[in-house]
C-alpha atoms as a PDB file:
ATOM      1  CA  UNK A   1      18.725 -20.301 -71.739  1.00  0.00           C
ATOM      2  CA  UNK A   2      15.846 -21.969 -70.241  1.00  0.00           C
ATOM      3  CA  UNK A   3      15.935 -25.392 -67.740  1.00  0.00           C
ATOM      4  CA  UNK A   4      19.127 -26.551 -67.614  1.00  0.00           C
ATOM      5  CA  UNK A   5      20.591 -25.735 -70.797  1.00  0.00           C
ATOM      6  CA  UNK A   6      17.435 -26.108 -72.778  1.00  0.00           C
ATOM      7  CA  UNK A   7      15.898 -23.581 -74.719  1.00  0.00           C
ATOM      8  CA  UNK A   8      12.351 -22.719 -75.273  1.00  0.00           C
ATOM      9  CA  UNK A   9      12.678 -23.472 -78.784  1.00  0.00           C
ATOM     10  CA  UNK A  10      13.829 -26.612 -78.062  1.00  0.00           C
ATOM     11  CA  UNK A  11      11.167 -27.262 -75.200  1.00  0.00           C
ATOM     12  CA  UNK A  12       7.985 -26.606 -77.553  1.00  0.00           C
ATOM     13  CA  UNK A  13       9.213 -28.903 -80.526  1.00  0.00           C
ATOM     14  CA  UNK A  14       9.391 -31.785 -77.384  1.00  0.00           C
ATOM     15  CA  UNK A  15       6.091 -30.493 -76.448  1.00  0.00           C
ATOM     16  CA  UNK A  16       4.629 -30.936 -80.487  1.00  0.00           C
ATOM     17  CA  UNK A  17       6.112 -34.260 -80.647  1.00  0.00           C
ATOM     18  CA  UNK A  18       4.551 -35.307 -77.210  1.00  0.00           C
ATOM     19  CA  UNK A  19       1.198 -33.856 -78.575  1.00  0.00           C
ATOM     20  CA  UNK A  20       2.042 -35.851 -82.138  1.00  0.00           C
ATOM     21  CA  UNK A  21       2.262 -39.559 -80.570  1.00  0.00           C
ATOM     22  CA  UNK A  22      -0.246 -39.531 -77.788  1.00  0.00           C
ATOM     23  CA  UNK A  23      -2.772 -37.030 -78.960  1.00  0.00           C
ATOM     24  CA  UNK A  24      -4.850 -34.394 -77.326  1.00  0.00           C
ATOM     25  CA  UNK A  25      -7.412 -36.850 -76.065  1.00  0.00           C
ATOM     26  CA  UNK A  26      -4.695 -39.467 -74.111  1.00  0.00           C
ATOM     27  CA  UNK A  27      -2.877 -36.531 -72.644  1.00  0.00           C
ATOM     28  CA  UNK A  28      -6.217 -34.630 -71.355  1.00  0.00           C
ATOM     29  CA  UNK A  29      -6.947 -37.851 -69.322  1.00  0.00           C
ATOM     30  CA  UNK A  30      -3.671 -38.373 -68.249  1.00  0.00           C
ATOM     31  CA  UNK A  31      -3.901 -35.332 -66.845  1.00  0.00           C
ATOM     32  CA  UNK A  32      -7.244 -35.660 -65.377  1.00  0.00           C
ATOM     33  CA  UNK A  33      -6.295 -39.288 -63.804  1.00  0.00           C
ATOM     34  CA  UNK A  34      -2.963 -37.550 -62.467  1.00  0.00           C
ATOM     35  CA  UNK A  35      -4.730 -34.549 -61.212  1.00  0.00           C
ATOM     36  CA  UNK A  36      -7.282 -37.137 -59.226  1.00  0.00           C
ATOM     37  CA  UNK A  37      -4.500 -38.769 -57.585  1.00  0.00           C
ATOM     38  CA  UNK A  38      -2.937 -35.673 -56.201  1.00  0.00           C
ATOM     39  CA  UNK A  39      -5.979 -34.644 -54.839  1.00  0.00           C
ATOM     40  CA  UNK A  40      -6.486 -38.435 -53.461  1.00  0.00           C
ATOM     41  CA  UNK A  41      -2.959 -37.989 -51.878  1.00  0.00           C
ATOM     42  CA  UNK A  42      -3.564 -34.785 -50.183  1.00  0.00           C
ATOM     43  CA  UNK A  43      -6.934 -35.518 -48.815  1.00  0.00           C
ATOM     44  CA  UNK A  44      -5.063 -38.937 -47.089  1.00  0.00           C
ATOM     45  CA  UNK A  45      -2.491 -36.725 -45.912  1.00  0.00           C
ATOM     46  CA  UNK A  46      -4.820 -34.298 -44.348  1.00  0.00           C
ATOM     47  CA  UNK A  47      -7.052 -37.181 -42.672  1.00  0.00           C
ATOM     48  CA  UNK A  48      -3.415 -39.086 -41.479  1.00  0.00           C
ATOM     49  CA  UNK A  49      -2.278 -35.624 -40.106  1.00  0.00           C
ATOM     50  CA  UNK A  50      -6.215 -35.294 -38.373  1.00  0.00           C
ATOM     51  CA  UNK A  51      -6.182 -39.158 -37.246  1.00  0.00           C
ATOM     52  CA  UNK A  52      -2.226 -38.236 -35.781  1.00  0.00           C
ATOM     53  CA  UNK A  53      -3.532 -35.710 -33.570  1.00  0.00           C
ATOM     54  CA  UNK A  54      -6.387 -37.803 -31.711  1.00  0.00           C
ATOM     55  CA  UNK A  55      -3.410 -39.973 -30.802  1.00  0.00           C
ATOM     56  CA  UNK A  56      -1.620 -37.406 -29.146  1.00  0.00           C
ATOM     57  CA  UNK A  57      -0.548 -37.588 -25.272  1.00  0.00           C
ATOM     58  CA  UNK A  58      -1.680 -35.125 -23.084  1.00  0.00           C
ATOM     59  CA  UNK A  59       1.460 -33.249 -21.758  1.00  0.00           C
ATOM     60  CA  UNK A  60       0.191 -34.062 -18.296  1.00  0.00           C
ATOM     61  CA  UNK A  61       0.096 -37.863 -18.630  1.00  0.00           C
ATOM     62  CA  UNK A  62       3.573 -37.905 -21.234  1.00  0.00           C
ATOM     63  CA  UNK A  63       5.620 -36.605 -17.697  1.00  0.00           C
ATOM     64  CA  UNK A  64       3.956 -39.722 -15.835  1.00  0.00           C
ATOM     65  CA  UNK A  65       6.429 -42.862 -15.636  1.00  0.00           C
ATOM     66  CA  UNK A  66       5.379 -46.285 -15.904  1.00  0.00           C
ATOM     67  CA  UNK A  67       4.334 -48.082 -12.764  1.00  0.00           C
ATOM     68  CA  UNK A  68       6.544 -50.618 -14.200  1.00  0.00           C
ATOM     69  CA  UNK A  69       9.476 -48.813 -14.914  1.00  0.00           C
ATOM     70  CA  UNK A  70       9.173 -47.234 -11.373  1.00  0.00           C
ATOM     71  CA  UNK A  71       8.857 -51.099 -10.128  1.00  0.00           C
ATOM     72  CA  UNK A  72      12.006 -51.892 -11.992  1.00  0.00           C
ATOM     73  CA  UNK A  73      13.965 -49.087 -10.576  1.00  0.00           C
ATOM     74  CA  UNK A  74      12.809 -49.510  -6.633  1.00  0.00           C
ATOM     75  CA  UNK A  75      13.856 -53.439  -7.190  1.00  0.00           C
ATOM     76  CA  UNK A  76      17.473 -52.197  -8.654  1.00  0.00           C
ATOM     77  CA  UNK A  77      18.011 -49.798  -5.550  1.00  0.00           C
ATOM     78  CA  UNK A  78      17.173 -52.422  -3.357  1.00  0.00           C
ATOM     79  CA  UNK A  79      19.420 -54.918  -4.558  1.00  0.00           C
ATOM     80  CA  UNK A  80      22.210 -52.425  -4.607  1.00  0.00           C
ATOM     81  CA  UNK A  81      21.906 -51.494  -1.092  1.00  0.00           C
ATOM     82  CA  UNK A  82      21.808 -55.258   0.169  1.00  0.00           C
END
């Protein structure tokens, strides 16, 4: 048994009939094109992931409220009170 139910056998006469209709030269640069965008992919992630962390609140200013909010809030308890 090999992946889900298919043999090897089975898996390297796919593999020969891959290799029959594209050919060793169309498959090496599929490869190579495929292998360049992973590594395009990756390097983006790593630069998003780099670029995320500049954006990052400081956990002192993240505990701060908004002078608006607190505006908002003092004008509700006023109201109520009245």
């Amino acid at each position: 048994m090999g992946l889900g139910g298919i043999s090897v056998w089975q898996l390297l006469i796919i593999l020969l009939i891959v290799v029959l209709v594209f050919g060793t030269k169309r498959l090496k640069s599929i490869g190579t094109d495929l292998g360049g965008a992973v590594k395009g992919f990756r390097k983006a992630m790593d630069e998003g992931e780099k670029e995320g962390d500049k954006k990052k609140i400081p956990a002192g200013e993240a505990e701060k409220p908004d002078a608006k909010f607190e505006e908002q809030t003092e004008a509700k308890d006023t109201s109520k009170q009245a």
